[in-house]
Protein backbone atom coordinates (compact mmCIF):
# COMPACT_ATOMS: atom_id res chain seq x y z
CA UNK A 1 -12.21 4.64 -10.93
CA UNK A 2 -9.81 3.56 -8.23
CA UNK A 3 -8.26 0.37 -7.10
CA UNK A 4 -10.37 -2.04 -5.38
CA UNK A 5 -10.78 -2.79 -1.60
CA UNK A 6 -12.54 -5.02 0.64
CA UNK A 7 -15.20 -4.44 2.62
CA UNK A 8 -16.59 -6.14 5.86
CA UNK A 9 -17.29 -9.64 4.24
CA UNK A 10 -14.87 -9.52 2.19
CA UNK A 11 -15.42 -9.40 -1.51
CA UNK A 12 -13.91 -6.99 -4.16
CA UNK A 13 -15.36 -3.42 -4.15
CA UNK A 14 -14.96 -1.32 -6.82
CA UNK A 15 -15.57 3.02 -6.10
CA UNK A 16 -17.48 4.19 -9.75
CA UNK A 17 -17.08 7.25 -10.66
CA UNK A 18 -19.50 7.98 -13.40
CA UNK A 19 -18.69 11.39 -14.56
CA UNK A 20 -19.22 10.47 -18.55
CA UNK A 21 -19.49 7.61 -20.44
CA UNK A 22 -16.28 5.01 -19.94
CA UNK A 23 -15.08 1.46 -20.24
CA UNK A 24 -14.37 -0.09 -16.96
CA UNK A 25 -12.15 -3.31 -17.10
CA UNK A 26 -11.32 -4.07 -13.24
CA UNK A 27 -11.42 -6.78 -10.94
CA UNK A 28 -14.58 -8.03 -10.55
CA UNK A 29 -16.69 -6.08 -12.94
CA UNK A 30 -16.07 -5.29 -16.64
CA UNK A 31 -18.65 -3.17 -18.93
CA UNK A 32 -19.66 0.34 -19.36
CA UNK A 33 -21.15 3.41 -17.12
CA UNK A 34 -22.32 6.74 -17.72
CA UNK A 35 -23.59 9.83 -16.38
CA UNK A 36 -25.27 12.07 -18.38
CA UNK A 37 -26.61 15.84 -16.85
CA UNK A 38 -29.35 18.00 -18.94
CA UNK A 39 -29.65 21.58 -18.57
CA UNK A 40 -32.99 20.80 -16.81
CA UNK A 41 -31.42 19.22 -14.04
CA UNK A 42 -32.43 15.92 -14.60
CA UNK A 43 -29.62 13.47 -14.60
CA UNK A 44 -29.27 10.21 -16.64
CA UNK A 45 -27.47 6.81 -15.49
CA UNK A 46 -26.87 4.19 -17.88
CA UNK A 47 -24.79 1.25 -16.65
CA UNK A 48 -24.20 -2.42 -18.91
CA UNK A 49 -21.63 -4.66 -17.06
CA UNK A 50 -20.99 -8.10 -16.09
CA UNK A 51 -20.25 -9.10 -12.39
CA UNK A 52 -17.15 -11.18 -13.22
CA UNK A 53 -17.27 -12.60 -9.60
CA UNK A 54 -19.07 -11.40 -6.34
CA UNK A 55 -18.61 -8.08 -5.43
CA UNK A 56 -19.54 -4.37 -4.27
CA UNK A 57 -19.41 -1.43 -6.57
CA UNK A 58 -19.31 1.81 -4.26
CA UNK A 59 -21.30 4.88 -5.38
CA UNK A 60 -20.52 8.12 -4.55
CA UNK A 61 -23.48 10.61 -4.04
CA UNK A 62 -23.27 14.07 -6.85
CA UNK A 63 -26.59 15.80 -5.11
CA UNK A 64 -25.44 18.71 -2.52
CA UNK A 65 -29.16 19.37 -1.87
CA UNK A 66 -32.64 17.06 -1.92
CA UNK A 67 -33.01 14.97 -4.50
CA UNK A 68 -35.04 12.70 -5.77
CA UNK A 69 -34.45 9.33 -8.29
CA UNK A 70 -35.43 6.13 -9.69
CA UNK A 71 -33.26 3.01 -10.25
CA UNK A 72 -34.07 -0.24 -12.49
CA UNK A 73 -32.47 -3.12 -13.76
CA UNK A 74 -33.70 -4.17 -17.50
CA UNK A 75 -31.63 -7.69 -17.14
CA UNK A 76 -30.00 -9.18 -14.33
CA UNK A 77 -30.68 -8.56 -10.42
CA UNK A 78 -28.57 -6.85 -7.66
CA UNK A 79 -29.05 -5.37 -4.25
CA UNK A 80 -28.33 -2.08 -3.17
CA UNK A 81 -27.01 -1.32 0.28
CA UNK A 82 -27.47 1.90 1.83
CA UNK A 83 -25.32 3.11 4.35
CA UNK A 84 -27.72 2.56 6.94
CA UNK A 85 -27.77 -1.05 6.12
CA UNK A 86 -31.13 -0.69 4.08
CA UNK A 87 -30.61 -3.21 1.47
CA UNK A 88 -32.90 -3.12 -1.59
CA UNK A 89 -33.29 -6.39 -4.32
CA UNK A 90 -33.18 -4.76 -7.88
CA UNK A 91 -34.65 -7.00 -10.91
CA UNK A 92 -36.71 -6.22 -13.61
CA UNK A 93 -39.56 -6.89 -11.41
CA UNK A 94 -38.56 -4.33 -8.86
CA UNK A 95 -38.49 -0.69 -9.36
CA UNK A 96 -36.94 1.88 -6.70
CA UNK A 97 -37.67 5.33 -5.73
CA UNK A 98 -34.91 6.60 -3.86
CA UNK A 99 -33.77 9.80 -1.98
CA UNK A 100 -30.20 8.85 -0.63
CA UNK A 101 -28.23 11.85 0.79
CA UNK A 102 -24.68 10.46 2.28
CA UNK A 103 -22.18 8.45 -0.02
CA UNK A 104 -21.41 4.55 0.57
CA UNK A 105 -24.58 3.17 -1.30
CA UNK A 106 -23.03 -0.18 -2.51
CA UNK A 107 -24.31 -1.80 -5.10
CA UNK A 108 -23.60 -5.66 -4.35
CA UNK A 109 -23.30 -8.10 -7.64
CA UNK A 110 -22.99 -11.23 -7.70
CA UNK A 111 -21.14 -13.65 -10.27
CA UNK A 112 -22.45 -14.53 -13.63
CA UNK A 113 -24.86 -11.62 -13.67
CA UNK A 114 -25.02 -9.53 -16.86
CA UNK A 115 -26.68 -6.21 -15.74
CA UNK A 116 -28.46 -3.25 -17.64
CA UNK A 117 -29.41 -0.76 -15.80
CA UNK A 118 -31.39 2.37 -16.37
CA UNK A 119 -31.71 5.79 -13.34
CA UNK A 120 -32.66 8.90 -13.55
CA UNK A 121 -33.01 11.36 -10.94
CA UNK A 122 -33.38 15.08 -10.09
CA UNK A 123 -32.58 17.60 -7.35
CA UNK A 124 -36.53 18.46 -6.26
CA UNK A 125 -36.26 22.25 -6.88
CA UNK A 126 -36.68 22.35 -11.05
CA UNK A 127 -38.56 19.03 -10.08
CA UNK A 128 -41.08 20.98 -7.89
CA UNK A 129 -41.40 23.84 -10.43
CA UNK A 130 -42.54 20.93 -13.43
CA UNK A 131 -45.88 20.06 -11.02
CA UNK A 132 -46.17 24.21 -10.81
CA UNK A 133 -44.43 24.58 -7.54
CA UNK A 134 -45.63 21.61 -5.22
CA UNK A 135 -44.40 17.58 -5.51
CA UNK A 136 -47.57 15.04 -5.35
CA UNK A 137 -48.89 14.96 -2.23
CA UNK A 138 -47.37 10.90 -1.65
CA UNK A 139 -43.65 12.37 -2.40
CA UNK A 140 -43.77 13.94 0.40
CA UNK A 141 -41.90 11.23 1.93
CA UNK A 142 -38.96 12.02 0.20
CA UNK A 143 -39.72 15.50 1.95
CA UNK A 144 -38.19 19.18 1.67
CA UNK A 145 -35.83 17.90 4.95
CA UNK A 146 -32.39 19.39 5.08
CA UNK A 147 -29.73 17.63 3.22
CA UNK A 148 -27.24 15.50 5.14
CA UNK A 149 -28.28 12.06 6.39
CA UNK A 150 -31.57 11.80 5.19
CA UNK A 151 -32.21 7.52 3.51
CA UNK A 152 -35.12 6.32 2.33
CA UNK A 153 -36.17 4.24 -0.36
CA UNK A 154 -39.23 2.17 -1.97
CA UNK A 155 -39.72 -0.49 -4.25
CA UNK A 156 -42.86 -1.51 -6.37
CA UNK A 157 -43.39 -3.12 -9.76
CA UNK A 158 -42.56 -1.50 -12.58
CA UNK A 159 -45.23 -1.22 -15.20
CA UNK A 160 -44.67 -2.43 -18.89
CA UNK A 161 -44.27 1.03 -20.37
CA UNK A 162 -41.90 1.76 -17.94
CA UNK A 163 -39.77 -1.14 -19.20
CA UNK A 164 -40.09 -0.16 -22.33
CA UNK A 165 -38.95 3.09 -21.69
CA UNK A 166 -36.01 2.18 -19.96
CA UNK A 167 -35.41 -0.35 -23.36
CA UNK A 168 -35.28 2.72 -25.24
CA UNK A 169 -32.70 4.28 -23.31
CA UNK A 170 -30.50 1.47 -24.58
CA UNK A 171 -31.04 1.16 -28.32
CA UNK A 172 -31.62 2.64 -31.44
CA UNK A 173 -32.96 5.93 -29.85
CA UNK A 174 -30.37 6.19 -27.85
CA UNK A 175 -27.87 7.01 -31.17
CA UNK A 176 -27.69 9.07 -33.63
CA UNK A 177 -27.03 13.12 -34.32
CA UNK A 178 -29.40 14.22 -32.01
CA UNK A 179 -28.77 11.46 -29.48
CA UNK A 180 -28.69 13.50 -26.17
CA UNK A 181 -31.89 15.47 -27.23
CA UNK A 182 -33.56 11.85 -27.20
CA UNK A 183 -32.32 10.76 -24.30
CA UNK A 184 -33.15 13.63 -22.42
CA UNK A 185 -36.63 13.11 -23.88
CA UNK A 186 -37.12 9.44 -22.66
CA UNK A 187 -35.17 10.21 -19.34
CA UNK A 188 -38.22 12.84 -18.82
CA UNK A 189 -41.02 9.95 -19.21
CA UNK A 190 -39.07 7.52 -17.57
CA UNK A 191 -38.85 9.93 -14.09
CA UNK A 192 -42.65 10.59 -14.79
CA UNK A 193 -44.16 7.45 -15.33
CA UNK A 194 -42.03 6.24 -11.91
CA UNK A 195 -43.68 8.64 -10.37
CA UNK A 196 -47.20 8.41 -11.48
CA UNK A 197 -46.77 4.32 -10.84
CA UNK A 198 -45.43 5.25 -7.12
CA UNK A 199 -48.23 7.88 -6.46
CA UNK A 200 -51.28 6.03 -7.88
CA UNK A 201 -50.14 2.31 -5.81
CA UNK A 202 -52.74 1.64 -3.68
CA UNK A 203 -52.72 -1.88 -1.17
CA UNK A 204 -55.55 -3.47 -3.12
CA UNK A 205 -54.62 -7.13 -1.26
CA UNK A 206 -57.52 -6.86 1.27
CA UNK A 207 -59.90 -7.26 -1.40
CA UNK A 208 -58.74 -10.76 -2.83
CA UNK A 209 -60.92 -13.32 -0.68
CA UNK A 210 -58.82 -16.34 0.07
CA UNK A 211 -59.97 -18.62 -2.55
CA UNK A 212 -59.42 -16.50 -5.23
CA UNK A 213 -55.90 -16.28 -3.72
CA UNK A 214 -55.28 -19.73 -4.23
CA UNK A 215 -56.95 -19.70 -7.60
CA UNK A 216 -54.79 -16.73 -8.51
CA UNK A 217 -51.80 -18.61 -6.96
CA UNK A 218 -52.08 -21.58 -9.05
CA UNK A 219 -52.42 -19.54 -12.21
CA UNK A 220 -49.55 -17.94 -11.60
CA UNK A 221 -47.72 -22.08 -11.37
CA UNK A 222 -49.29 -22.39 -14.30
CA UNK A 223 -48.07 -19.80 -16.51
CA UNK A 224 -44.49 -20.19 -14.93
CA UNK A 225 -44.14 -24.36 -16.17
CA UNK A 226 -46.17 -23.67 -19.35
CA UNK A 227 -44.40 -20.83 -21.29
CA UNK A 228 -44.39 -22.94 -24.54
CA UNK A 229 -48.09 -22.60 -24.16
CA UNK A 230 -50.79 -20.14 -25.46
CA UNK A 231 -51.71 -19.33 -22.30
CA UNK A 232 -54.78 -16.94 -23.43
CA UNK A 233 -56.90 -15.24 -20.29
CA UNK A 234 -60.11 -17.39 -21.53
CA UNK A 235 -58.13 -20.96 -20.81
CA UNK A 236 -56.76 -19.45 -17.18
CA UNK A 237 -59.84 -17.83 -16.22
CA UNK A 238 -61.30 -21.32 -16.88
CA UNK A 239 -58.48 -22.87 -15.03
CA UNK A 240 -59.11 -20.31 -12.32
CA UNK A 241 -63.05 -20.82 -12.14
CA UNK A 242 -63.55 -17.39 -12.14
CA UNK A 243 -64.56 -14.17 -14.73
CA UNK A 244 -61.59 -13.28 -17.63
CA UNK A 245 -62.47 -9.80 -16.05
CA UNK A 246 -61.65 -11.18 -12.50
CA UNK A 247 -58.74 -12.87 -13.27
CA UNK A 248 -57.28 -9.50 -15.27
CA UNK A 249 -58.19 -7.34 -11.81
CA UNK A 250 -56.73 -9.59 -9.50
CA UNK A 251 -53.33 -9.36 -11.73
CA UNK A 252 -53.73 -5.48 -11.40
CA UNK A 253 -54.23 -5.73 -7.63
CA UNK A 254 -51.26 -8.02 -7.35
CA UNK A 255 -48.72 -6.93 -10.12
CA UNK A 256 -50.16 -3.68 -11.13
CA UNK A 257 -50.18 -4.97 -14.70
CA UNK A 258 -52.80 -6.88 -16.75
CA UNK A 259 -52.58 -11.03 -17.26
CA UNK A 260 -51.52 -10.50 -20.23
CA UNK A 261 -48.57 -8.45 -19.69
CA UNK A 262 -48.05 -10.85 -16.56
CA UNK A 263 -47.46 -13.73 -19.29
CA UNK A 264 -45.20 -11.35 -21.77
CA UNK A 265 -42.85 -10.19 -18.93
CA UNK A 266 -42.75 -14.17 -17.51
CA UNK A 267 -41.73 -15.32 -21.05
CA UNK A 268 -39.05 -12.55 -21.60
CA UNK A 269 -37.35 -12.88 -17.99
CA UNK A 270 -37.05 -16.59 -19.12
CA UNK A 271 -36.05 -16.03 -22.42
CA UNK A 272 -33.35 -13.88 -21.10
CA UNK A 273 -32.31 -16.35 -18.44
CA UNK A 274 -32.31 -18.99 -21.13
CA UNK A 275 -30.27 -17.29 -23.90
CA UNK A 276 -27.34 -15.42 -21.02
CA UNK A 277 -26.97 -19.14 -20.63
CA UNK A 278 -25.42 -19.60 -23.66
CA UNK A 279 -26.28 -22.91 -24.09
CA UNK A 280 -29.74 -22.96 -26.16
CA UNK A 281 -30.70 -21.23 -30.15
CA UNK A 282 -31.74 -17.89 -30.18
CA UNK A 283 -34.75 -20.41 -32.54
CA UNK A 284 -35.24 -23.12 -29.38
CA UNK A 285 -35.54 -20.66 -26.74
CA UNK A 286 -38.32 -18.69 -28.94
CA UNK A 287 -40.19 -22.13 -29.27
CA UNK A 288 -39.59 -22.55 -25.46
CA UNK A 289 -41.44 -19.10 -24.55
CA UNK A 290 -43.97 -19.72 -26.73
CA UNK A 291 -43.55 -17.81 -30.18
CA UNK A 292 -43.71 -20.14 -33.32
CA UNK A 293 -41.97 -16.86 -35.22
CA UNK A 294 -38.52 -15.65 -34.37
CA UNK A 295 -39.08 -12.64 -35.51
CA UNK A 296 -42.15 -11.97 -33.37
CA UNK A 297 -39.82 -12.85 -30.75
CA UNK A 298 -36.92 -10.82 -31.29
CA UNK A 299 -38.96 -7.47 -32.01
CA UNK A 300 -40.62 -8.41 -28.24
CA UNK A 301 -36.71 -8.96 -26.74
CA UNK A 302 -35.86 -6.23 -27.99
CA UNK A 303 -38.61 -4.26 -26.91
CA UNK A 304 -38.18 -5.34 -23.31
CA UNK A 305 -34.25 -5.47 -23.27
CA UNK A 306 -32.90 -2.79 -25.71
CA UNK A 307 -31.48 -5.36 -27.41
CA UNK A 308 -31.63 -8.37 -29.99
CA UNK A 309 -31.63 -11.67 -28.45
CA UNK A 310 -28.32 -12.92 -30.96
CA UNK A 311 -26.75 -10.07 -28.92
CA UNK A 312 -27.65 -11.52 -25.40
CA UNK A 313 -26.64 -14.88 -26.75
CA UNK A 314 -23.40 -13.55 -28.49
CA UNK A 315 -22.00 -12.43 -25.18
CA UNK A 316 -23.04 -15.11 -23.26
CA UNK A 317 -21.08 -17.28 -25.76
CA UNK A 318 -17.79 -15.56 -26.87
CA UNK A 319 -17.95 -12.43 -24.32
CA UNK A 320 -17.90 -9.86 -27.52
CA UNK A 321 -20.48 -6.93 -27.06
C-alpha cells in the first residue's frame, strides 16, 4: 500500500496492492483485500472494506497478456473508472465483464458504504483451452488483440446463483483445512456462470408491448413500497391484469431472473440497507421485508451476503467485524 494522493477532483486515493490477503487501515478506507492465484491461472479477488469518506482506490493491472474477468459487489455500490474515462456503476444489481489492459482503473467509493466484493479473472490462454481451444463466439469482444491499451467492459444483471456463488466465497466455505481447494472450486463456477449469463443475454425489450410496460412498471412500485407483504405472483399478476406466466417472462426479459427472485433480491437489498443503518432489530427489519421467522430470514441474508444479518448490524453499530 502506499500513501495517499489526490487526484483531479480532489478526494483521497489510495494505490492497493493486493498481492495476499492484508488489513488495510488508511485514510479513507479501512477493511481487508486479497489476491489469491491457482495453478490454473485463474485468479481470485476478495475485497470487505468500508469507504470511511469519499475517495479513489487505484488498481494496478497483474495481466502482461489478454485477459479476461468479472467484478461484483455482494453489498454496497461503487463505480469504476477506467483510464479512458469509462466509468462503470457496481451494485449487487450490476455485474461486469471486463478486459482492462493499462493500470489506473480507480475504483471511486463514496462515504458510508460498506463494500463486499467478489472478482475473478483469467489470462484467456488456459481460459481458451477449458472451451477446447476456442472462447464463445460473443467473447470475442474481449478479442485475441495484442496487449497494451486495449478497455472494454460490460455490465448486465447478475443472476441469483451467481450471487450466491459469490456469498460463498465469503463464508463458511471459504474456511477451513482445505480452504483454497474450495475457493478455487467456487472461483471456477463463479467465472462460468458470468460467462454463460453474458453469452446467453439477448435484448428481449422489443417484445414487451407498451401496456404491459406500464403494467410491469407498476408491479415493480408495488413490490418496492410493499416488502412487508406476501407479494405472491397470483396477487401481482392480478394486479398486473395479465397471465402469472406473463408476468414471470416479462421479469426474465427485463431482469433476467424470475418474479420471484425479483421480490427475494428487492427484500434483501433493503434488508441490508436497513440493518448497515444501524438503527433498526435484526427482528423489525425481518418483519419489515416480509418474513414472520427470523430464522427464515437470516439463513436467506446469509445466503445472499455471506454473512449473518447480527454481523451487518454489529458493524454498523460498534464498527467490530
Amino acid at each position: 500500500m502506499k500513501n495517499n494522493s489526490k487526484n483531479g477532483n480532489d478526494t483521497p486515493t489510495v494505490r492497493a496492492d493486493m498481492n495476499g490477503g492484508q488489513a488495510i487501515d488508511l485514510p479513507g478506507i479501512r477493511g481487508r483485500m486479497e489476491r489469491l492465484e491457482f495453478a490454473s491461472g485463474l485468479v481470485l479477488y476478495r475485497m470487505e472494506y468500508e469507504a470511511l469518506e469519499d475517495c479513489s482506490v487505484q488498481v494496478q493491472n497483474s495481466f502482461s497478456e489478454p485477459w479476461l474477468g468479472s467484478a461484483m459487489h455482494l453489498q454496497g455500490h461503487s463505480e469504476l473508472s477506467y483510464p479512458n474515462g469509462k466509468t462503470f456503476t457496481l451494485t449487487p444489481d450490476s455485474a461486469l465483464l471486463m478486459r482492462v489492459d493499462p493500470s489506473g482503473s480507480l475504483f471511486n467509493l463514496f462515504k458510508g458504504q460498506l463494500i463486499r466484493h467478489v472478482g475473478v479473472a483469467s489470462t484467456q490462454a488456459p481460459l481458451k483451452a477449458r472451451f477446447g481451444g476456442e472462447l464463445p463466439e460473443r467473447l470475442a469482444l474481449f478479442g485475441d488483440k495484442d496487449f497494451g491499451d486495449f478497455q472494454l467492459g460490460q455490465s448486465f444483471s447478475p443472476s441469483k446463483r451467481l450471487r450466491q456463488l459469490g456469498g460463498n466465497l465469503f463464508d463458511q466455505h471459504a474456511r477451513g483445512s482445505a480452504r483454497l481447494l474450495k475457493l478455487e472450486g467456487i472461483a471456477n463456477l463463479f467465472l462460468a456462470e458470468i460467462i454463460e449469463l453474458f453469452c446467453d443475454e439477448v435484448s428481449t425489450d422489443d417484445r414487451i408491448i407498451v401496456w404491459e410496460a406500464q403494467a410491469l412498471a407498476d408491479v415493480i412500485t408495488h413490490i418496492e413500497t410493499h416488502l412487508d407483504s406476501p407479494l405472491s405472483i397470483a396477487s401481482l399478476a392480478d394486479q398486473a391484469g395479465m397471465s402469472e406466466n406473463r408476468l414471470d417472462q416479462l421479469f426474465r426479459q427485463k431482469f433476467q431472473q424470475s418474479c420471484a427472485e425479483y421480490v427475494r433480491n428487492e427484500r434483501m437489498v433493503a434488508a441490508n440497507r436497513w440493518l448497515a443503518s444501524g438503527e433498526l432489530a435484526v427482528k423489525d427489519v425481518a418483519g419489515m421485508v416480509g418474513y414472520n421467522h427470523v430464522s427464515n430470514f437470516s439463513r436467506a441474508y446469509r445466503a445472499r451476503f455471506g454473512e449473518t444479518p447480527a454481523r451487518t448490524l454489529r458493524r454498523a453499530t460498534t464498527g467490530a467485524d
